[in-house]
PDB file of N, CA and C in Angstrom:
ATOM      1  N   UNK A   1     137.827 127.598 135.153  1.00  0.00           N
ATOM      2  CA  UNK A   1     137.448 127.438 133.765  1.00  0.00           C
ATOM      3  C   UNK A   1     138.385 128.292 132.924  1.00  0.00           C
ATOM      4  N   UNK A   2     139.000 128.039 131.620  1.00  0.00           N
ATOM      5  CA  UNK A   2     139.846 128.559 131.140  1.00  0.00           C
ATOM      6  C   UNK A   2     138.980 129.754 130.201  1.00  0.00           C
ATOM      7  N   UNK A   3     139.685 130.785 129.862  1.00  0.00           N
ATOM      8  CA  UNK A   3     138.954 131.668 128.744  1.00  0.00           C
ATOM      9  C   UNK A   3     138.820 130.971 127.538  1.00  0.00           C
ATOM     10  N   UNK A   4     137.362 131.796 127.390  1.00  0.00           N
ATOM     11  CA  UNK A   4     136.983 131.312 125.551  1.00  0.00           C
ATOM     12  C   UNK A   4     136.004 129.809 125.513  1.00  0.00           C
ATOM     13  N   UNK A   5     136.279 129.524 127.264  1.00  0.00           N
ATOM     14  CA  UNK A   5     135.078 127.883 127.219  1.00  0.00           C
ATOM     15  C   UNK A   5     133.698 128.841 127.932  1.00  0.00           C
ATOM     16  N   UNK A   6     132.772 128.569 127.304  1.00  0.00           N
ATOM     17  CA  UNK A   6     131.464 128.775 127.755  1.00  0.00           C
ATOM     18  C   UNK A   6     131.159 127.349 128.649  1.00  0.00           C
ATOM     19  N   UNK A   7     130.633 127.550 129.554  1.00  0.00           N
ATOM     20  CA  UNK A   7     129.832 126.401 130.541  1.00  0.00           C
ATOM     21  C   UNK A   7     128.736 125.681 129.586  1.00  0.00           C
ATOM     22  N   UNK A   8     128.666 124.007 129.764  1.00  0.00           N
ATOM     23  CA  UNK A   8     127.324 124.273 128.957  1.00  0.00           C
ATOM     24  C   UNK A   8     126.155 124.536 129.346  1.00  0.00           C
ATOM     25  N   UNK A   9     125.531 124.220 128.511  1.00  0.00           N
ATOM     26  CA  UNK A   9     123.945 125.402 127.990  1.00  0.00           C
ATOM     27  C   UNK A   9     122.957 124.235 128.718  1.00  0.00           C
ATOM     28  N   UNK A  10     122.284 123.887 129.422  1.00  0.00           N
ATOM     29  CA  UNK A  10     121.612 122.868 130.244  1.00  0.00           C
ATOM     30  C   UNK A  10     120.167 123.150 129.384  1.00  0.00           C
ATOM     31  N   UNK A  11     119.554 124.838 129.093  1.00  0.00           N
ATOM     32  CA  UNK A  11     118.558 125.073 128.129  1.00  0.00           C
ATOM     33  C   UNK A  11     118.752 124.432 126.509  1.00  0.00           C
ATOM     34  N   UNK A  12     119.924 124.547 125.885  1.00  0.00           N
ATOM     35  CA  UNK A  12     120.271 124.085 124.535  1.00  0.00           C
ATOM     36  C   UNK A  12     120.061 122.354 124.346  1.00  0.00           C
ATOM     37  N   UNK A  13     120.276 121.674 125.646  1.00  0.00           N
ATOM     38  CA  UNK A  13     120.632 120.258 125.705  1.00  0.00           C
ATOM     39  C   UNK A  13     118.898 119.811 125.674  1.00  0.00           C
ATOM     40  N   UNK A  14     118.566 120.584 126.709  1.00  0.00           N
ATOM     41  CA  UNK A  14     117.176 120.078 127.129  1.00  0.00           C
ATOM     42  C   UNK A  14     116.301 120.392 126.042  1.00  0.00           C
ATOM     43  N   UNK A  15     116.446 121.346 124.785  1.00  0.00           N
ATOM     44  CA  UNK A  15     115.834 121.984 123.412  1.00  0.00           C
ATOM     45  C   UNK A  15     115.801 120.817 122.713  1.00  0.00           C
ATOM     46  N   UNK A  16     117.268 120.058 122.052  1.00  0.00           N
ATOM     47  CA  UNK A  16     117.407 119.525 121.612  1.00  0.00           C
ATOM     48  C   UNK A  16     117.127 118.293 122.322  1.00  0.00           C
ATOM     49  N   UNK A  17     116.998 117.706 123.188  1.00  0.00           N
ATOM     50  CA  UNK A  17     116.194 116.141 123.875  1.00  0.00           C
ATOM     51  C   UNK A  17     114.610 116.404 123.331  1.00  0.00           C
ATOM     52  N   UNK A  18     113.969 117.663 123.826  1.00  0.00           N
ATOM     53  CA  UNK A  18     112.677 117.856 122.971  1.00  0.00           C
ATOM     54  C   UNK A  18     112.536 117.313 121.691  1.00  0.00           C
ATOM     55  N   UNK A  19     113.258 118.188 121.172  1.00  0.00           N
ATOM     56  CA  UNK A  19     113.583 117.922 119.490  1.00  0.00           C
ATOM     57  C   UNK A  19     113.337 116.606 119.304  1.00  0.00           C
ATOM     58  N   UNK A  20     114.483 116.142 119.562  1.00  0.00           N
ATOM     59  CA  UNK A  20     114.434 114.335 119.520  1.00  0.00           C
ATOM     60  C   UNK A  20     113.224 113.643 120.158  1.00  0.00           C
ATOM     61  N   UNK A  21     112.415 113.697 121.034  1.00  0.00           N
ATOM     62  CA  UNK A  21     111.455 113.159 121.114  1.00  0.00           C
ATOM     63  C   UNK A  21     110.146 113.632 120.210  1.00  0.00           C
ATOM     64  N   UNK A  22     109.898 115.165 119.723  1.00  0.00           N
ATOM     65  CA  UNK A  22     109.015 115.201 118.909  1.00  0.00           C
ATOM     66  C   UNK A  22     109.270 114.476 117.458  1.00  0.00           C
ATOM     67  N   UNK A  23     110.510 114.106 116.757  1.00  0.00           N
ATOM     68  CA  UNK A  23     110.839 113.632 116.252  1.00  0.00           C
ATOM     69  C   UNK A  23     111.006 111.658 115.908  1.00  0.00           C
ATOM     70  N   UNK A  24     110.841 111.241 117.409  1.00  0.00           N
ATOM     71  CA  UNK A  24     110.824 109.972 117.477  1.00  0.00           C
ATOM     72  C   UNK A  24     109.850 109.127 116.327  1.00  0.00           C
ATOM     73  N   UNK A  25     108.315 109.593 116.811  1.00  0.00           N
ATOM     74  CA  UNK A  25     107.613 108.652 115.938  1.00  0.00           C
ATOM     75  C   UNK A  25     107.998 109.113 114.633  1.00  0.00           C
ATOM     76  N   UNK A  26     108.384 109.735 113.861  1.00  0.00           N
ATOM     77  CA  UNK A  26     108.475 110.199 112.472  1.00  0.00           C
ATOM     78  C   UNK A  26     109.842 108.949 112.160  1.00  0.00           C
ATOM     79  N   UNK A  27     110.660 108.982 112.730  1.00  0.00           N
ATOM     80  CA  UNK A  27     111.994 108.151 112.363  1.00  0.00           C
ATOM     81  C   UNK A  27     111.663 106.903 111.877  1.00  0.00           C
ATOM     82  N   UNK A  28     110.692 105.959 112.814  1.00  0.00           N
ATOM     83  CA  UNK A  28     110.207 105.133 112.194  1.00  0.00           C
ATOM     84  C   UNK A  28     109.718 104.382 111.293  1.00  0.00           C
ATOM     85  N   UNK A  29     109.036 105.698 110.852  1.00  0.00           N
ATOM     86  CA  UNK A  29     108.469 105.349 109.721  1.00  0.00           C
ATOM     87  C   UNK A  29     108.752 105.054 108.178  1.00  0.00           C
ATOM     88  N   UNK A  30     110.297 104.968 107.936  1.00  0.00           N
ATOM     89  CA  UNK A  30     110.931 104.977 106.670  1.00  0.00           C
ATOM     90  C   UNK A  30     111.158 103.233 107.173  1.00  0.00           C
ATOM     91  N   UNK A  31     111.608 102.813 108.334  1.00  0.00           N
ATOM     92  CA  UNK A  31     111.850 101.620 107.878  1.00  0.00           C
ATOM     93  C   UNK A  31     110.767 100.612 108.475  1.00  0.00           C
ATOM     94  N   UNK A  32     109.784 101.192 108.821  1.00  0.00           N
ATOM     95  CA  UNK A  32     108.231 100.044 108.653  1.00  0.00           C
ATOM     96  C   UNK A  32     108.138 100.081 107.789  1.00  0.00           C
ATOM     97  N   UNK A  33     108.436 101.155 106.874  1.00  0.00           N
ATOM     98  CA  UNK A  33     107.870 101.562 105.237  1.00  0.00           C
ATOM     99  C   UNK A  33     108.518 100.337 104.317  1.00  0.00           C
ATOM    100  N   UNK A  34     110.031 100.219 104.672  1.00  0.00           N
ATOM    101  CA  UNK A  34     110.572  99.457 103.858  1.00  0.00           C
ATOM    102  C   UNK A  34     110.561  97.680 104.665  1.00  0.00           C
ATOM    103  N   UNK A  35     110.494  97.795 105.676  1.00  0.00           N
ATOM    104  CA  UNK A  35     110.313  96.321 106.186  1.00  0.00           C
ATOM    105  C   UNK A  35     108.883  95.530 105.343  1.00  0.00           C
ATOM    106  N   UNK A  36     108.328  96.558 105.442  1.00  0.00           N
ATOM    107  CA  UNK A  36     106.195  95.709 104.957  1.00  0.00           C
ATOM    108  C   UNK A  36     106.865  95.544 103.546  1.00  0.00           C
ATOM    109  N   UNK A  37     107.539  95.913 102.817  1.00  0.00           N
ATOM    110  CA  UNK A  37     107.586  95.667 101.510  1.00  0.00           C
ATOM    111  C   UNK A  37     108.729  94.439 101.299  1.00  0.00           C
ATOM    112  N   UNK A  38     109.138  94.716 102.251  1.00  0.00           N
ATOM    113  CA  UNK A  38     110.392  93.532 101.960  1.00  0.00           C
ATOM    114  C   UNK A  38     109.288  92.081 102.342  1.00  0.00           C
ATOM    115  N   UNK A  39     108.894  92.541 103.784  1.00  0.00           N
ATOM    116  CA  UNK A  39     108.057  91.447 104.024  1.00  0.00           C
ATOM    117  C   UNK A  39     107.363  90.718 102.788  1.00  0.00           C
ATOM    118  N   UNK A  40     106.728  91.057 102.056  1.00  0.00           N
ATOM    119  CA  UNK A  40     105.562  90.604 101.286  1.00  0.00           C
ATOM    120  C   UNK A  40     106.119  90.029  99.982  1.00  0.00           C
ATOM    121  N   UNK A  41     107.458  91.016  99.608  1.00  0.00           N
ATOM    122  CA  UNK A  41     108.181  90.819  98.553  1.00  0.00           C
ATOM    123  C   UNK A  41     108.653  88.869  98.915  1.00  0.00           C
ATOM    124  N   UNK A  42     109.224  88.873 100.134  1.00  0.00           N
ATOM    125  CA  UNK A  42     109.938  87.881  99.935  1.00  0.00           C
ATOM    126  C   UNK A  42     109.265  86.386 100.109  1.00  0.00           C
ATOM    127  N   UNK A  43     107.695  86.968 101.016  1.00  0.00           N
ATOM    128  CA  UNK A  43     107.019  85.652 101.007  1.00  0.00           C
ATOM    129  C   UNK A  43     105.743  85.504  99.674  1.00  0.00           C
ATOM    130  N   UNK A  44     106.117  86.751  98.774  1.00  0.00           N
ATOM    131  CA  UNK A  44     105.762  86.191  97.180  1.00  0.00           C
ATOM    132  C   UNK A  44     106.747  85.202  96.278  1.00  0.00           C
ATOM    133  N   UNK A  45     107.877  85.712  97.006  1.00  0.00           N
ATOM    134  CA  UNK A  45     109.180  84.586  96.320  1.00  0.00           C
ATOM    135  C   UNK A  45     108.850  83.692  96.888  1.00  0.00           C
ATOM    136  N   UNK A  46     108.428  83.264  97.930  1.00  0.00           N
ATOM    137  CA  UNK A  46     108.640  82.060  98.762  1.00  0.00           C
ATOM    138  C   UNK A  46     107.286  81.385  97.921  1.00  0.00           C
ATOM    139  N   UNK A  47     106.549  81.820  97.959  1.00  0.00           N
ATOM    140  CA  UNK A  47     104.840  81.513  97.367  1.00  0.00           C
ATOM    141  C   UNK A  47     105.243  81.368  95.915  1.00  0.00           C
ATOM    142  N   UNK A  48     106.238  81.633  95.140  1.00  0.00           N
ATOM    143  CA  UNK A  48     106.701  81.860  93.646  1.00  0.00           C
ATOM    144  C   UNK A  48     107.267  80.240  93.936  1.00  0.00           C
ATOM    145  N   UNK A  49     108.527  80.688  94.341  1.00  0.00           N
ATOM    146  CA  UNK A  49     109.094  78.828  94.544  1.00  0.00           C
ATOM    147  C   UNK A  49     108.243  77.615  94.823  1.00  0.00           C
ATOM    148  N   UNK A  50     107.387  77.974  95.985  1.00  0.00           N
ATOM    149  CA  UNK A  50     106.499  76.659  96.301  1.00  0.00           C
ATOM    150  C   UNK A  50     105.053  76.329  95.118  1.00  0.00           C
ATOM    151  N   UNK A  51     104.758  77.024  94.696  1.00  0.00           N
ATOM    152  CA  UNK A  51     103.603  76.782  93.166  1.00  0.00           C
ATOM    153  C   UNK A  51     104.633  76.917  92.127  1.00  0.00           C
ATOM    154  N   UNK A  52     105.285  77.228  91.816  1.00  0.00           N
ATOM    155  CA  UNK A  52     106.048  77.378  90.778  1.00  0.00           C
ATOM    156  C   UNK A  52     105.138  78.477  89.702  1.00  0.00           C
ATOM    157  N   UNK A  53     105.441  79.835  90.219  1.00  0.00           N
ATOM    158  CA  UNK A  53     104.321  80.583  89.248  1.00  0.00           C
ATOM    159  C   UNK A  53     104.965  81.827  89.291  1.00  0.00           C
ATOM    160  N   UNK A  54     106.634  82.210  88.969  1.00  0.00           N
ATOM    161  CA  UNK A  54     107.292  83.306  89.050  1.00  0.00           C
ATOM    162  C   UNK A  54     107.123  83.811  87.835  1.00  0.00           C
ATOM    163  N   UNK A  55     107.416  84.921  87.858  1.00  0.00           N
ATOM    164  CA  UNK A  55     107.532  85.905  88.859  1.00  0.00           C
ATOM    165  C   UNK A  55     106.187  86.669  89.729  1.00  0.00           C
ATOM    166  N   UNK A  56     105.027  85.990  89.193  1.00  0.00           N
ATOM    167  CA  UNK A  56     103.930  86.277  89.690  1.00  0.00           C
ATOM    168  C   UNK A  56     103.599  86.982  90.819  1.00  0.00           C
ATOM    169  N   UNK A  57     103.531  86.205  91.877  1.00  0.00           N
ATOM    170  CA  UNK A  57     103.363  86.350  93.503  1.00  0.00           C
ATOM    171  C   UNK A  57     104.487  87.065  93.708  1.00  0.00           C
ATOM    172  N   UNK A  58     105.720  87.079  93.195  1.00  0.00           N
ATOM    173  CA  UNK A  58     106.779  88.110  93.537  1.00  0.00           C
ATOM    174  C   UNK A  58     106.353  89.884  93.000  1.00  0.00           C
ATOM    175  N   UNK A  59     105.810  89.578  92.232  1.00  0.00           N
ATOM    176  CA  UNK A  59     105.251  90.960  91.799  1.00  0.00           C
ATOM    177  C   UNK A  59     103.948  91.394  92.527  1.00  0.00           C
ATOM    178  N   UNK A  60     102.807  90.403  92.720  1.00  0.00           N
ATOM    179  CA  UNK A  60     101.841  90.786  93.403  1.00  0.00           C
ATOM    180  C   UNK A  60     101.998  91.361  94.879  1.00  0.00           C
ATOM    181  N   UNK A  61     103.762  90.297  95.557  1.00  0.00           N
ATOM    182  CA  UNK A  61     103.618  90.858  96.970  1.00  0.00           C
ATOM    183  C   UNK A  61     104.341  92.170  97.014  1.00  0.00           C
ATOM    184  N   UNK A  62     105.196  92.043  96.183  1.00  0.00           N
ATOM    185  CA  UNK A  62     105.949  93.721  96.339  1.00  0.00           C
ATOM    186  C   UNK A  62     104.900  95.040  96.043  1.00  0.00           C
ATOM    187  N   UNK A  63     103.637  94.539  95.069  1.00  0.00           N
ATOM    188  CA  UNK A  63     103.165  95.654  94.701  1.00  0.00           C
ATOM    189  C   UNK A  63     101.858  95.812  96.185  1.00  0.00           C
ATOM    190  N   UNK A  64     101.113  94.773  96.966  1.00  0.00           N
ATOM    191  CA  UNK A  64     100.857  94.325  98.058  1.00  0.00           C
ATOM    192  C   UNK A  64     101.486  95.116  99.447  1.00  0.00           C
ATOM    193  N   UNK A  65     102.736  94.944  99.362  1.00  0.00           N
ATOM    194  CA  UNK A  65     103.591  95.272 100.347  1.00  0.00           C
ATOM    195  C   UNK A  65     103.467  97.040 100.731  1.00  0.00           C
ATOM    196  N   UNK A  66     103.850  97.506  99.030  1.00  0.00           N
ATOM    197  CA  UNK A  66     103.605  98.586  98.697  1.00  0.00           C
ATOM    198  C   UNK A  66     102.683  99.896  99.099  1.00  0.00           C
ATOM    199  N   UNK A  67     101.601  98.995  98.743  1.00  0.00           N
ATOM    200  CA  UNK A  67     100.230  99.813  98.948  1.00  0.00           C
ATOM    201  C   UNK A  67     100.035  99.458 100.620  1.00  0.00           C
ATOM    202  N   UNK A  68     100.128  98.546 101.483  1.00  0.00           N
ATOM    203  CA  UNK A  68     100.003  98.574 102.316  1.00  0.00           C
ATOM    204  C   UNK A  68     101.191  99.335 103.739  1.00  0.00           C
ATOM    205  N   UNK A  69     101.876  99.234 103.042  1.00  0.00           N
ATOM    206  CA  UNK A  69     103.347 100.541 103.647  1.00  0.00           C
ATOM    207  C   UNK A  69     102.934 101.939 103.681  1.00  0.00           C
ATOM    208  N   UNK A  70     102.295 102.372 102.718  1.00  0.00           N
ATOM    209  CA  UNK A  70     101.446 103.580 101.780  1.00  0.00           C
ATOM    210  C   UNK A  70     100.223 103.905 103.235  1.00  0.00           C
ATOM    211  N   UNK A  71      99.099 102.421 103.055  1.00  0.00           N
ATOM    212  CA  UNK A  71      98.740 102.919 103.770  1.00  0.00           C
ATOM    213  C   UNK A  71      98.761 103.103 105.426  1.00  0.00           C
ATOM    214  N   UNK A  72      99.704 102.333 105.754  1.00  0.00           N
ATOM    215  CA  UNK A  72     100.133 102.039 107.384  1.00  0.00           C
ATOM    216  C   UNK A  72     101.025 103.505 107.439  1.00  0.00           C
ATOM    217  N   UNK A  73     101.952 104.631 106.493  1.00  0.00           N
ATOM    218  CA  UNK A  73     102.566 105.572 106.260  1.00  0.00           C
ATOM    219  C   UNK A  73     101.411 106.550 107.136  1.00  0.00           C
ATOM    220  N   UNK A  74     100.206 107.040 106.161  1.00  0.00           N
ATOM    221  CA  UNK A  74      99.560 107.763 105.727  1.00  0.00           C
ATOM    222  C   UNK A  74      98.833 108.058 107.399  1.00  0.00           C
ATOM    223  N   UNK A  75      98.513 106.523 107.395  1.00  0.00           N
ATOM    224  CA  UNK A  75      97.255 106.684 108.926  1.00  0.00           C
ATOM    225  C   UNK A  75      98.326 107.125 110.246  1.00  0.00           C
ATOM    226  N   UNK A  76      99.468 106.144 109.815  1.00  0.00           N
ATOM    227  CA  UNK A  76     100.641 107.144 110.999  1.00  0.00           C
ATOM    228  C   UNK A  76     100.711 108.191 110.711  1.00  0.00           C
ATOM    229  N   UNK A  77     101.146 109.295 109.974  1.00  0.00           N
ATOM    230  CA  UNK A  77     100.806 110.533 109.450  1.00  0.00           C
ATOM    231  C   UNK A  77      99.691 111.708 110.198  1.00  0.00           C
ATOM    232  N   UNK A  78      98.390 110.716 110.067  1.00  0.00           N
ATOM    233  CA  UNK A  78      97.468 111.528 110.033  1.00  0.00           C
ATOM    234  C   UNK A  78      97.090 111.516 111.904  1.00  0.00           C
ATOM    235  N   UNK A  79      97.338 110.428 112.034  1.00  0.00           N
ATOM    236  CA  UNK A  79      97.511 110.588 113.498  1.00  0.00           C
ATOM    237  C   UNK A  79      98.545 111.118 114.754  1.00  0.00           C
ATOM    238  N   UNK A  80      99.501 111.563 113.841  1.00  0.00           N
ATOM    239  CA  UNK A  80     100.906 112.149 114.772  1.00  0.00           C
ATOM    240  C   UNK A  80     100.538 113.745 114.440  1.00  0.00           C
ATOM    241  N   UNK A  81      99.636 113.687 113.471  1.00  0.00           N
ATOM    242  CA  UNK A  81      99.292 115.068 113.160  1.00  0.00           C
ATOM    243  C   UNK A  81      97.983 115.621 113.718  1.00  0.00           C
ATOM    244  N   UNK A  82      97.166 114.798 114.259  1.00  0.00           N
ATOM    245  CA  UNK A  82      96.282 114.927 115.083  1.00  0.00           C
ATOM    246  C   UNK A  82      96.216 115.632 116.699  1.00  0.00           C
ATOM    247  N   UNK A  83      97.706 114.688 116.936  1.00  0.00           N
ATOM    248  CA  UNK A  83      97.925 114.795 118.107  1.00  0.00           C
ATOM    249  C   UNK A  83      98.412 116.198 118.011  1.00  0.00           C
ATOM    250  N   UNK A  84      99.443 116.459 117.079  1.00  0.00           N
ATOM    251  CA  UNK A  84     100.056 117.688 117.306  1.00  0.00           C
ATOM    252  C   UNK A  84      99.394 119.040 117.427  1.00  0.00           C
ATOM    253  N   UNK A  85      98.047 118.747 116.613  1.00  0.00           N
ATOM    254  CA  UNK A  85      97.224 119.458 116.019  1.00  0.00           C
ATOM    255  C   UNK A  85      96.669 120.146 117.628  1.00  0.00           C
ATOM    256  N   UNK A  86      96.268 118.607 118.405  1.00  0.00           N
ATOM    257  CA  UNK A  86      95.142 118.504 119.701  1.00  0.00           C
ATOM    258  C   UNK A  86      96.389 119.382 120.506  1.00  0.00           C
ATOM    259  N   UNK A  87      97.583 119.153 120.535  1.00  0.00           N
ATOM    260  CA  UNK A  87      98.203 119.628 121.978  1.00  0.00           C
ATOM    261  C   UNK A  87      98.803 120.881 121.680  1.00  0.00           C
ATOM    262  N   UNK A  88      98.515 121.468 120.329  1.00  0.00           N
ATOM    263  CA  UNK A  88      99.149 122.949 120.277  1.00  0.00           C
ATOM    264  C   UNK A  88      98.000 124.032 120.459  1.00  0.00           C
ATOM    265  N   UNK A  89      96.510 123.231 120.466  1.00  0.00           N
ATOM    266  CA  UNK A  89      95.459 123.933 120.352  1.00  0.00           C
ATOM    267  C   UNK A  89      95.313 124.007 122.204  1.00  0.00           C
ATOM    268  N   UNK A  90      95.781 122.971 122.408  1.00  0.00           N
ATOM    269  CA  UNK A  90      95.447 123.155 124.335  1.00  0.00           C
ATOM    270  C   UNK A  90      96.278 123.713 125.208  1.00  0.00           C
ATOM    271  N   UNK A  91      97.888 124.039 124.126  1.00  0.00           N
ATOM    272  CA  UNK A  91      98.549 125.358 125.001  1.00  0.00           C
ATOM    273  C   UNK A  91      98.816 126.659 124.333  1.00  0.00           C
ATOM    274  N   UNK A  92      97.461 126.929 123.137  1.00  0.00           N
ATOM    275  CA  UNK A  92      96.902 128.171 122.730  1.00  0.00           C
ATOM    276  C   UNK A  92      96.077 129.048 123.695  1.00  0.00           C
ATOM    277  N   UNK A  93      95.899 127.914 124.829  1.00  0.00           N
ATOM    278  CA  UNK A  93      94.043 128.768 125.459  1.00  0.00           C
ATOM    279  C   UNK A  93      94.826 129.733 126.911  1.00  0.00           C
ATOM    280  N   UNK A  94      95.607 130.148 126.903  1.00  0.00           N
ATOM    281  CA  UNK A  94      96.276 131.003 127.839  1.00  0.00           C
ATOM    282  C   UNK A  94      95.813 132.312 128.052  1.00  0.00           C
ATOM    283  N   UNK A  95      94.718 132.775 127.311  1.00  0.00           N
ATOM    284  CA  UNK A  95      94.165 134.308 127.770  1.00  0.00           C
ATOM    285  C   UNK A  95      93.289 134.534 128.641  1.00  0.00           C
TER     286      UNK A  95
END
């Protein structure tokens, strides 16, 4: 090994793979967030074109889409926080 190279860190690698998996479900959630809205947005256009009643249903599904992104966000949220909540309390009990 030449001077000035450190070996790598097998603890630093394996920190950061943690990392990234406590992190996984959170990543998700920006683009379910934006998929449900696109979703709804575009089959209000589609529902706009076929009755002929724009911008109507284009506004109802984006605002639709919206609130339901909001709340599919929130309950993911409250449940990744549950868990975290449950498994930091069950490797507290060590005394």
């Amino acid at each position: 090994m030449s001077p000035g190279k450190t070996p790598p860190n097998h603890n630093s690698q394996s920190a950061l793979w943690e990392a990234y998996r406590k992190l996984e479900p959170y990543l998700g959630l920006g683009v379910s967030f934006s998929v449900t809205i696109l979703v709804f947005l575009f089959l209000g256009r589609w529902l706009d074109q076929q009755w002929g009643t724009s911008p109507w249903l284009l506004i109802s599904g984006a605002a639709l889409g919206l609130i339901l992104g909001f709340i599919h966000m929130i309950s993911t949220l409250n449940t990744l926080m549950n868990e975290e909540k449950s498994s930091n309390h069950s490797g507290d009990s060590t005394e």
